[in-house]
Protein backbone atom coordinates (compact mmCIF):
# COMPACT_ATOMS: atom_id res chain seq x y z
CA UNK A 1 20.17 -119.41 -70.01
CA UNK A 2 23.11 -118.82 -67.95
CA UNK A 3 26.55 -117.18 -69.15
CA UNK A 4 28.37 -120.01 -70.42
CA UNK A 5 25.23 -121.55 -72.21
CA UNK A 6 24.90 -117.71 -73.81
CA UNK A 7 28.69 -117.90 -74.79
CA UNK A 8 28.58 -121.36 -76.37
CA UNK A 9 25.51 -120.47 -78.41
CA UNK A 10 26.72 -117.00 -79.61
CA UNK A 11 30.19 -118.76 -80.78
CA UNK A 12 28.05 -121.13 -82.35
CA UNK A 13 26.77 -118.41 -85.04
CA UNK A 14 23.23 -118.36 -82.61
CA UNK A 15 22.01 -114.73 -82.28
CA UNK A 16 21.89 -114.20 -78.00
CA UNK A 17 20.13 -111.40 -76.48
CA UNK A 18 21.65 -109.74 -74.44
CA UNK A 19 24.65 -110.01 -76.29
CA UNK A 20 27.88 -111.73 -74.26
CA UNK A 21 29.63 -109.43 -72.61
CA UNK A 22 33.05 -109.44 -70.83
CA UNK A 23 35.54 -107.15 -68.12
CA UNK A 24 38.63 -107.59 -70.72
CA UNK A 25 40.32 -110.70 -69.67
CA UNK A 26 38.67 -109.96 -65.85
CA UNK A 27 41.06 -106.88 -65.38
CA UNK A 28 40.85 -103.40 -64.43
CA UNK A 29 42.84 -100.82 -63.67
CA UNK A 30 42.95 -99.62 -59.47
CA UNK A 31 41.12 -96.34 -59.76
CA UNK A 32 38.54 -97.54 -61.79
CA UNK A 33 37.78 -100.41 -59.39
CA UNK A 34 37.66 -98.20 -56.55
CA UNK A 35 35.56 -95.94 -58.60
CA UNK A 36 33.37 -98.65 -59.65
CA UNK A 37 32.76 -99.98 -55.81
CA UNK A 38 31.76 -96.81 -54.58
CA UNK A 39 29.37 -96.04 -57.42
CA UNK A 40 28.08 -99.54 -57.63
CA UNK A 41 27.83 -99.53 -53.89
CA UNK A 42 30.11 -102.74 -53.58
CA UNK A 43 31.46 -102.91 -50.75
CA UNK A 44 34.47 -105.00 -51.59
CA UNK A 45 37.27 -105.63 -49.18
CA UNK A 46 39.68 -102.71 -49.14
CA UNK A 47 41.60 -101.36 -52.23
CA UNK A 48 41.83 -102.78 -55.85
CA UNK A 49 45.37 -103.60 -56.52
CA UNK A 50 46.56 -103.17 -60.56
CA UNK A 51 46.87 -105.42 -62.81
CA UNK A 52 49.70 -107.98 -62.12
CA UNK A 53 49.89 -106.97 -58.65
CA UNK A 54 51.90 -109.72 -56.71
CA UNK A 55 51.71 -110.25 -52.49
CA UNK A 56 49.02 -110.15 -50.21
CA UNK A 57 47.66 -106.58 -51.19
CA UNK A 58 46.71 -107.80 -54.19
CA UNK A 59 42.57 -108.47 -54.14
CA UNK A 60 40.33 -109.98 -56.78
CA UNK A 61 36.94 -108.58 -57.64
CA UNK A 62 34.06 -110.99 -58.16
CA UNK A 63 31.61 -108.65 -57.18
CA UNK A 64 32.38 -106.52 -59.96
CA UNK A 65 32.53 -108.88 -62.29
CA UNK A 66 28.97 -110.06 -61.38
CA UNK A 67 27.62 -106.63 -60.99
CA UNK A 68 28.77 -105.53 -64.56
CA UNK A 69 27.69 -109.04 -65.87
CA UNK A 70 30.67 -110.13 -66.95
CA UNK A 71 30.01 -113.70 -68.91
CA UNK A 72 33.54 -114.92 -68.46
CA UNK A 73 36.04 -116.38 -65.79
CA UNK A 74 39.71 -116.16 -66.56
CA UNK A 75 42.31 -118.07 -64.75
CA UNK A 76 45.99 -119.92 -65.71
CA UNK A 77 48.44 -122.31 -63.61
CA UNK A 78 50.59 -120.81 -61.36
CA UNK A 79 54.75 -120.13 -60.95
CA UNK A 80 55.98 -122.72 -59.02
CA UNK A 81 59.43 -122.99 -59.84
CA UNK A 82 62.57 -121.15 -59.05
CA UNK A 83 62.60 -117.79 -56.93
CA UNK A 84 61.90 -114.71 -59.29
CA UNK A 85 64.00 -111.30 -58.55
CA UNK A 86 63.00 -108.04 -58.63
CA UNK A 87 66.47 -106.76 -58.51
CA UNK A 88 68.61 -106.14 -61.27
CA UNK A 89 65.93 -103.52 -63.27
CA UNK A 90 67.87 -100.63 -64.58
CA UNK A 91 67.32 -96.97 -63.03
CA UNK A 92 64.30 -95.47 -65.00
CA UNK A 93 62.21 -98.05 -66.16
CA UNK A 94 58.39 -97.64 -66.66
CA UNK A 95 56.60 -100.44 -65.41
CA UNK A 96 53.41 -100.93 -67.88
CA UNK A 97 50.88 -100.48 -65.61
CA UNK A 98 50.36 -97.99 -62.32
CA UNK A 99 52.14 -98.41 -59.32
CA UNK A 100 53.24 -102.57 -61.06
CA UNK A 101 56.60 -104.07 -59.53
CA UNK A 102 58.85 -104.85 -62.43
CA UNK A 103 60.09 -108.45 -61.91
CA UNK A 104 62.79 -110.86 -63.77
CA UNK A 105 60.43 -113.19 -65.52
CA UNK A 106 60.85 -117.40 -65.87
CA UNK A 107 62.29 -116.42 -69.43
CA UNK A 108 64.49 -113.83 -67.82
CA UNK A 109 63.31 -110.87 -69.47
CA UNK A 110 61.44 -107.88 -67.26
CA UNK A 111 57.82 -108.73 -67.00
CA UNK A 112 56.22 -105.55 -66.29
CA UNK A 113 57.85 -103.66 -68.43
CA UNK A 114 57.30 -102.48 -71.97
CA UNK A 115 58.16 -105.02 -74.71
CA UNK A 116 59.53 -102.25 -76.99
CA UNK A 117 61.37 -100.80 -74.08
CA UNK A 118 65.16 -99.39 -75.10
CA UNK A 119 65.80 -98.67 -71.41
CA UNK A 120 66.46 -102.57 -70.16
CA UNK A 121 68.83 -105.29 -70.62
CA UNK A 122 67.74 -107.74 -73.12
CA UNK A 123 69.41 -111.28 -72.51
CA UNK A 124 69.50 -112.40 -76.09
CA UNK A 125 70.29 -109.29 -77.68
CA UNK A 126 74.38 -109.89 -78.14
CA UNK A 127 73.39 -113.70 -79.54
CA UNK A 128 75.16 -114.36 -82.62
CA UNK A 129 74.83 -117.84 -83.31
CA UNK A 130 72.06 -120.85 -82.88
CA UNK A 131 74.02 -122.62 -80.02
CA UNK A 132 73.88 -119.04 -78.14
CA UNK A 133 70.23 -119.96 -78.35
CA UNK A 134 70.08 -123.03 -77.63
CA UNK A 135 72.26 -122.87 -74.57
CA UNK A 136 70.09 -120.06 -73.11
CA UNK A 137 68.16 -121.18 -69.73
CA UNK A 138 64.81 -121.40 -71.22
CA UNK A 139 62.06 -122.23 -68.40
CA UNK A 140 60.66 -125.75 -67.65
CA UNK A 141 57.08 -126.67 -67.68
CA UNK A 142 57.57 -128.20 -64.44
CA UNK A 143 57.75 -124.50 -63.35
CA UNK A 144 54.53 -124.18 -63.75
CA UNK A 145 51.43 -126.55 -61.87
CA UNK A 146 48.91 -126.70 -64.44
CA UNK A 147 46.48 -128.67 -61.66
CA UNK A 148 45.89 -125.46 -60.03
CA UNK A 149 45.43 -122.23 -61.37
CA UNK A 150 45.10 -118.33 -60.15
CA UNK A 151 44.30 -115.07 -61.67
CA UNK A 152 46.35 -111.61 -61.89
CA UNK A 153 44.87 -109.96 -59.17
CA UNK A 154 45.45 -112.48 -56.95
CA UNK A 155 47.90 -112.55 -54.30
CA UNK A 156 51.02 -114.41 -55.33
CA UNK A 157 51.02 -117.32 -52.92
CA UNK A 158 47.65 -118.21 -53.99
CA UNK A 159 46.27 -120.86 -55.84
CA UNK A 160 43.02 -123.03 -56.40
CA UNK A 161 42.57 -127.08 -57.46
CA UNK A 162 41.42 -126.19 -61.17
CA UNK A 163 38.51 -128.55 -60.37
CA UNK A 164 37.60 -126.18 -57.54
CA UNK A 165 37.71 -122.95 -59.84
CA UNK A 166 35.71 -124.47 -62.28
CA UNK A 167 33.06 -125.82 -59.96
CA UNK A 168 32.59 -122.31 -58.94
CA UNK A 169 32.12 -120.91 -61.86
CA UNK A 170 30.16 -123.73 -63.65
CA UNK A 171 27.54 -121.01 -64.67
CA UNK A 172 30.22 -119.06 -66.64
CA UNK A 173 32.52 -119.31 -69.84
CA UNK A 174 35.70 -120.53 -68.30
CA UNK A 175 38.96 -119.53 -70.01
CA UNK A 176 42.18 -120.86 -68.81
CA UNK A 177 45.70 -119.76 -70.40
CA UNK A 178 47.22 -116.51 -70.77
CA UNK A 179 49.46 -114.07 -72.22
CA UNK A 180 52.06 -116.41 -73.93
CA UNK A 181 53.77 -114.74 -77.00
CA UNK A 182 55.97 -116.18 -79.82
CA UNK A 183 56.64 -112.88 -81.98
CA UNK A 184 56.62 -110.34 -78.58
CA UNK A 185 58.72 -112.94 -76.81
CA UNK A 186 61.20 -112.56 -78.91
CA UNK A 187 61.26 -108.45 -78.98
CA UNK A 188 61.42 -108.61 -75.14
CA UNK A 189 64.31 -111.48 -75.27
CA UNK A 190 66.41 -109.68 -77.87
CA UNK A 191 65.18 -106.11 -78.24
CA UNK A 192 62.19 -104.47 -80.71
CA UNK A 193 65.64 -103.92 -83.20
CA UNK A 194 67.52 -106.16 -83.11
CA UNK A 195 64.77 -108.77 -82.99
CA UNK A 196 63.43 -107.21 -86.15
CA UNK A 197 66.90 -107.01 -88.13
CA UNK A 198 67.01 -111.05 -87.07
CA UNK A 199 63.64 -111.38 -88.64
CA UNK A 200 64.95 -109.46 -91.85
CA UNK A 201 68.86 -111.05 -92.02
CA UNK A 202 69.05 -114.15 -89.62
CA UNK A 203 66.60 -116.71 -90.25
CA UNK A 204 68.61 -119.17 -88.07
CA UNK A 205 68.28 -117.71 -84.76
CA UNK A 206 64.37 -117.03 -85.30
CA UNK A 207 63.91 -120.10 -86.20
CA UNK A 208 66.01 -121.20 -83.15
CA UNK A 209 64.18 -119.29 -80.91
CA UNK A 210 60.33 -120.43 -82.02
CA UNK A 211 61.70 -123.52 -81.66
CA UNK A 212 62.22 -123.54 -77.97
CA UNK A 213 59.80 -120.87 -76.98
CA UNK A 214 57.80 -123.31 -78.68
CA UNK A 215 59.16 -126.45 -77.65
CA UNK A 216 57.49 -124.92 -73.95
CA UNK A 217 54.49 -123.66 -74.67
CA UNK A 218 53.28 -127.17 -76.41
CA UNK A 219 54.17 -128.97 -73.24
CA UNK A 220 52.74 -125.99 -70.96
CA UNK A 221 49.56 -126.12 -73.23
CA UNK A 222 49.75 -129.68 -73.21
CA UNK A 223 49.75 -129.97 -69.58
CA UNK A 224 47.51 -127.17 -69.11
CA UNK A 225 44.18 -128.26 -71.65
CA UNK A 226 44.42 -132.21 -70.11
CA UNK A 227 43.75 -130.51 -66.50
CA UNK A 228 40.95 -128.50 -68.03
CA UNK A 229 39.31 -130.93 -70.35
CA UNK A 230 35.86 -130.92 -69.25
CA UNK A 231 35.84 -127.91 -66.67
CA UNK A 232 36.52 -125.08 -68.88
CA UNK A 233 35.60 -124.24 -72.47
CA UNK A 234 38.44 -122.28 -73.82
CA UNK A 235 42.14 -122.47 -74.18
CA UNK A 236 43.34 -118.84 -74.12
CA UNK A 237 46.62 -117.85 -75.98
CA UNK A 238 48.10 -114.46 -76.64
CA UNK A 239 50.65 -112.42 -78.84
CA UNK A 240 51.10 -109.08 -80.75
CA UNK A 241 51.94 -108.68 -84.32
CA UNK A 242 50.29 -105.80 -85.00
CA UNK A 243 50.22 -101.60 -84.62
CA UNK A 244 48.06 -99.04 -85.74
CA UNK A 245 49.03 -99.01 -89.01
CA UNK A 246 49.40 -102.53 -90.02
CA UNK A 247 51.57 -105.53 -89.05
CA UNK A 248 55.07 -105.73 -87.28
CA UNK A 249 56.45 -108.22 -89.71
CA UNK A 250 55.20 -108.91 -93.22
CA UNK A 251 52.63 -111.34 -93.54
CA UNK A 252 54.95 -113.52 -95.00
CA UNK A 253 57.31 -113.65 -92.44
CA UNK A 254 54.76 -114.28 -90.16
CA UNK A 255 53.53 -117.59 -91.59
CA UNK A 256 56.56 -118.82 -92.52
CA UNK A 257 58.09 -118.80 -88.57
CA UNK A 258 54.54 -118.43 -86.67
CA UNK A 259 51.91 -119.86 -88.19
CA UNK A 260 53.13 -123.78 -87.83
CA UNK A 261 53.56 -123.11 -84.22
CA UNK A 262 50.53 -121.53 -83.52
CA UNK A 263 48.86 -124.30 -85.72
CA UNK A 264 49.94 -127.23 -83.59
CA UNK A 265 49.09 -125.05 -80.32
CA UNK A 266 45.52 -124.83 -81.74
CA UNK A 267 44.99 -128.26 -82.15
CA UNK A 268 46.23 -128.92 -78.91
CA UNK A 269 43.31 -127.13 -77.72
CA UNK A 270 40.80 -128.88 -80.21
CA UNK A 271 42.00 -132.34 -79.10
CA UNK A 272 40.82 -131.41 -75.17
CA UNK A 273 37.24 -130.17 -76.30
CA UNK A 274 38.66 -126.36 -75.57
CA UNK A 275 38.06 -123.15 -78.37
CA UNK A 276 41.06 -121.49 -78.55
CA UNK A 277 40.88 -117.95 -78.08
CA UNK A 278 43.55 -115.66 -79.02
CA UNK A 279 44.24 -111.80 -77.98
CA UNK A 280 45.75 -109.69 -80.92
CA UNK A 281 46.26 -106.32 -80.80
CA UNK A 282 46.53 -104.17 -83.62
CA UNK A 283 46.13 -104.26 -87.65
CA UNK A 284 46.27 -108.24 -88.33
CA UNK A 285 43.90 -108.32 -91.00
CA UNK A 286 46.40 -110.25 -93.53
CA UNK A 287 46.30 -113.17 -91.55
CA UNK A 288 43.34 -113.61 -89.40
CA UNK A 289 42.53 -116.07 -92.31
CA UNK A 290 45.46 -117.74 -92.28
CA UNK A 291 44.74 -118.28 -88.14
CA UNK A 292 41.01 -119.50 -89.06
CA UNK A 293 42.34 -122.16 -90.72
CA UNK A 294 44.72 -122.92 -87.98
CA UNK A 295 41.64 -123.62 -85.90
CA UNK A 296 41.36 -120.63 -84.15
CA UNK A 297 37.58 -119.72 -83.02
CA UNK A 298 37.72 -116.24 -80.67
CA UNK A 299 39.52 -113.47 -81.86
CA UNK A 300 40.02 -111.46 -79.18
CA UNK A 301 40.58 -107.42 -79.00
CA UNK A 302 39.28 -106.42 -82.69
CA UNK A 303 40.71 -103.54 -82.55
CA UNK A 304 38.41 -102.13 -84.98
CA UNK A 305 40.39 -98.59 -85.31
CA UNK A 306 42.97 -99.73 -86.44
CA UNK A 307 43.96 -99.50 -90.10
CA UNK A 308 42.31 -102.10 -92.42
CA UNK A 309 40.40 -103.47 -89.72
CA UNK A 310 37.03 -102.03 -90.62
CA UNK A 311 34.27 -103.76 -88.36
CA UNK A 312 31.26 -104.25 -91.35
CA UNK A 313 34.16 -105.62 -93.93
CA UNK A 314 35.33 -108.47 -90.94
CA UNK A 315 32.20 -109.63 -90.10
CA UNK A 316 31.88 -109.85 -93.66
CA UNK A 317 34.92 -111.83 -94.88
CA UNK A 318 35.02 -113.68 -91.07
CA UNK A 319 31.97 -113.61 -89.54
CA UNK A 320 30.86 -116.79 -90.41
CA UNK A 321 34.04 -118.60 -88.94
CA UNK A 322 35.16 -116.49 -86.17
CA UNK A 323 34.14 -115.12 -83.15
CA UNK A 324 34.92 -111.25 -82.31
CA UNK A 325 35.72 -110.78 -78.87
CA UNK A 326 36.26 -106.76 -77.97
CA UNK A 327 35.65 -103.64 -80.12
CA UNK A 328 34.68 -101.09 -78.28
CA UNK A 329 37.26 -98.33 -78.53
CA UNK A 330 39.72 -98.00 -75.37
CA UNK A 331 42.02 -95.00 -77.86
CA UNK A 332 39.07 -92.48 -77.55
CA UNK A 333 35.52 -93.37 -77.38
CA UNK A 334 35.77 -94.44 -73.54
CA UNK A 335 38.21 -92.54 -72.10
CA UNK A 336 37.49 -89.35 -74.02
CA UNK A 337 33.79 -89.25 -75.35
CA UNK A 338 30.41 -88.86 -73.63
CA UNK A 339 28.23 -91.46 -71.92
CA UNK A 340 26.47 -91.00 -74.60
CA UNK A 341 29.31 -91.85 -76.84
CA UNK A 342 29.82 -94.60 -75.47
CA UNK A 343 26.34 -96.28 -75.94
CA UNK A 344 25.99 -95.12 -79.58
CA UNK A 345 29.11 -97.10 -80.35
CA UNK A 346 28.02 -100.08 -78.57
CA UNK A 347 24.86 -99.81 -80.37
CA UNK A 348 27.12 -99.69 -83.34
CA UNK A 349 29.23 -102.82 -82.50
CA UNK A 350 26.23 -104.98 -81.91
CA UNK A 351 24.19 -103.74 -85.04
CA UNK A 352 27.23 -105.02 -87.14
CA UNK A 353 29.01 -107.90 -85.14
CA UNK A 354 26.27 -109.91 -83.83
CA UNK A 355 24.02 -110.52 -86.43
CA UNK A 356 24.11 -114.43 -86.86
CA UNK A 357 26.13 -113.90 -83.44
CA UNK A 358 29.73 -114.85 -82.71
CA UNK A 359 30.52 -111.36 -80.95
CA UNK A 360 31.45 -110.78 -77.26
CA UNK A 361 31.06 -107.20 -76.17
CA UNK A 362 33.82 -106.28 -74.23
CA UNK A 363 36.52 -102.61 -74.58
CA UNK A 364 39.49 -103.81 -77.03
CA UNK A 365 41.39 -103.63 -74.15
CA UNK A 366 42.00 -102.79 -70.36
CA UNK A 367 40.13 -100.21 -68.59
CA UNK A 368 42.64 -97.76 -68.23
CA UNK A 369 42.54 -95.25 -64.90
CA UNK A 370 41.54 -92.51 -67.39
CA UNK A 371 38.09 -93.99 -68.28
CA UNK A 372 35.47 -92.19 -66.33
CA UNK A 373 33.25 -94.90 -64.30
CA UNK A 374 29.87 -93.76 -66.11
CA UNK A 375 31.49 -94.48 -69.55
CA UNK A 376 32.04 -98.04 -67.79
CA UNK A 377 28.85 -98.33 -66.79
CA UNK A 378 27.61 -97.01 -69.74
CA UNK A 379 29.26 -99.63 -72.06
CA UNK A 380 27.83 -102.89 -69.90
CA UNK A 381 23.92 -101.23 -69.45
CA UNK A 382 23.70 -100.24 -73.11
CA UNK A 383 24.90 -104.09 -74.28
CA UNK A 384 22.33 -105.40 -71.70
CA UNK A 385 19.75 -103.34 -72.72
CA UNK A 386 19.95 -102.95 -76.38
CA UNK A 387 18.39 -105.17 -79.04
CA UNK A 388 18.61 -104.36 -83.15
CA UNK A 389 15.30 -103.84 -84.95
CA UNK A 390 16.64 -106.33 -87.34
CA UNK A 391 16.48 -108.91 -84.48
């Protein structure tokens, strides 16, 4: 079997061995890809840029990918419309990731920079009333040219024909898509606060702003799954409703303004012959029901230390309906514990998550610079090389 037949079998409840494995959504973080290359003895093409790296110093890294195993290929259509600026960001502000450019984003918020960030501007954080909203310059899915796609560590004037990208990686589980929020759009448009006080006070102006954000992302998604029917097999979508301690809004709140969106996104998926996959980070046990229903088939981070998010008790409740995608802790376990550490809890993963399959080995998020490159290693060997007695 190659990768993508593994992939389709595990998310069809089939028990794979090895179990799938992925390089979180294909990215890692520069020291660790240097370290990586020299320990792998890759020899690569100069330095690793981070993640989101724009201009010709950015490099991708499909010889790590293949020498880890990964199982997955990630890509999403290009920005093709109006010039972006990288000037304007206030004095002082922390880009997300090492040595990232912070730049002024189609939906003119600061990508690259924290969503729950008090230091920058926030263009929709003065708006008082629903034509404030609806006057705002949202972006155009003409901005974006969904017949070609790229991936974040390459440069920024390059591009692929989709058709090209997935001919290449025919032997793998394609995933096209990205990060595009609903909930975290609107904490980076408005401001964490005053984003949550709208939530709590002015149903209006939420419901004004899913409404456009939304009123994009069907026709981007739209766009996007037609171009990949039949040369890719997921439709990957993204947002973050949840923290350590349990969700960011009440469930309630969440299905009364999210869950209809996300809904009709999900079909859009199902109608092209695509799984949607979804990364979640966080507690967001109270509704990964609610999402099943909505069609969604790959969770993705399962942040399984988080509260109420117990590994044994999902598999349980979900298992039989959802895919896990993730797991293995990226808090402590990898860039604080042994090698040793390491394997025991990816021993521990697959003893729970993949019996009757539908689990995707992969850290529950990106490889930080502070992972040590054997704990990497460790992580991909032991899922290669373990099997369960039950098995």
């Amino acid at each position: 079997m190659n990768s993508r037949e593994r992939v389709l079998r595990a998310i069809r409840g089939q028990e794979v061995w090895p179990v799938p494995v992925d390089l979180f959504e294909n990215g890692l973080y520069p020291k660790g890809a240097a370290a990586l290359r020299g320990r792998l003895n890759l020899p690569g093409d100069g330095p690793i840029a981070p993640i989101g790296t724009i201009g010709p110093e950015a490099k991708p890294f499909e010889d790590i990918l293949c020498a880890l195993g990964a199982d997955f290929r990630w890509a999403t259509a290009p920005y093709v419309g109006p010039p972006l600026s990288t000037e304007g960001a206030p004095p002082g502000v922390v880009a997300e990731y090492p040595d990232r450019g912070v730049v002024r984003n189609a939906w003119g918020t600061w990508e690259g920079a924290a969503t729950f960030s008090g230091v920058i501007d926030r263009p929709l954080a003065s708006a008082e009333a629903v034509a404030e909203i609806e006057a705002y310059p949202w972006p155009q899915p003409d901005w974006f040219d969904c017949s070609r796609v790229y991936w974040i560590n390459d440069p920024d004037d390059y591009s692929q024909p989709l058709a090209e990208w997935a001919a290449k990686h025919a032997d793998y589980a394609r995933i096209v898509g990205c990060w595009n929020p609903v909930f975290s759009r609107i904490m980076d448009l408005c401001g964490f606060e005053r984003g949550l006080m709208h939530l709590a006070s002015r149903p209006d102006l939420i419901e004004a702003m899913v409404a456009k954000i939304g009123e994009f992302l069907e026709e981007f998604y739209r766009r996007l799954a037609r171009s990949a029917r039949g040369q890719a097999e997921f439709l990957g979508f993204g947002d973050d409703f949840g923290q350590q301690d349990g969700m960011l809004l009440s469930p309630a709140q969440w299905r009364r303004y999210f869950l209809p969106l996300w809904r009709r996104l999900f079909a859009i998926a199902h109608e092209n012959d695509l799984q949607p996959l979804m990364h979640m980070c966080g507690s967001v046990r109270p509704i990964l029901g609610d999402l099943i229903d909505a069609g969604l088939t790959v969770y993705q981070v399962a942040q399984f230390t988080a509260k109420h998010m117990d590994a044994a008790e999902l598999k349980r409740e979900f298992g039989q309906h959802l895919t896990f995608y993730g797991g293995v802790d990226t808090q402590w376990t990898l860039p604080l514990g042994s090698t040793e550490a390491v394997r025991r809890e990816v021993r521990e993963r697959i003893d729970v998550m993949a019996r009757g399959g539908r689990y995707v080995v992969s850290s529950m998020h990106y490889l930080m610079d502070d992972v040590p490159v054997e704990n990497i290693i460790a992580m991909y060997a032991e899922a290669r090389d373990y099997r369960p007695a039950w098995s």
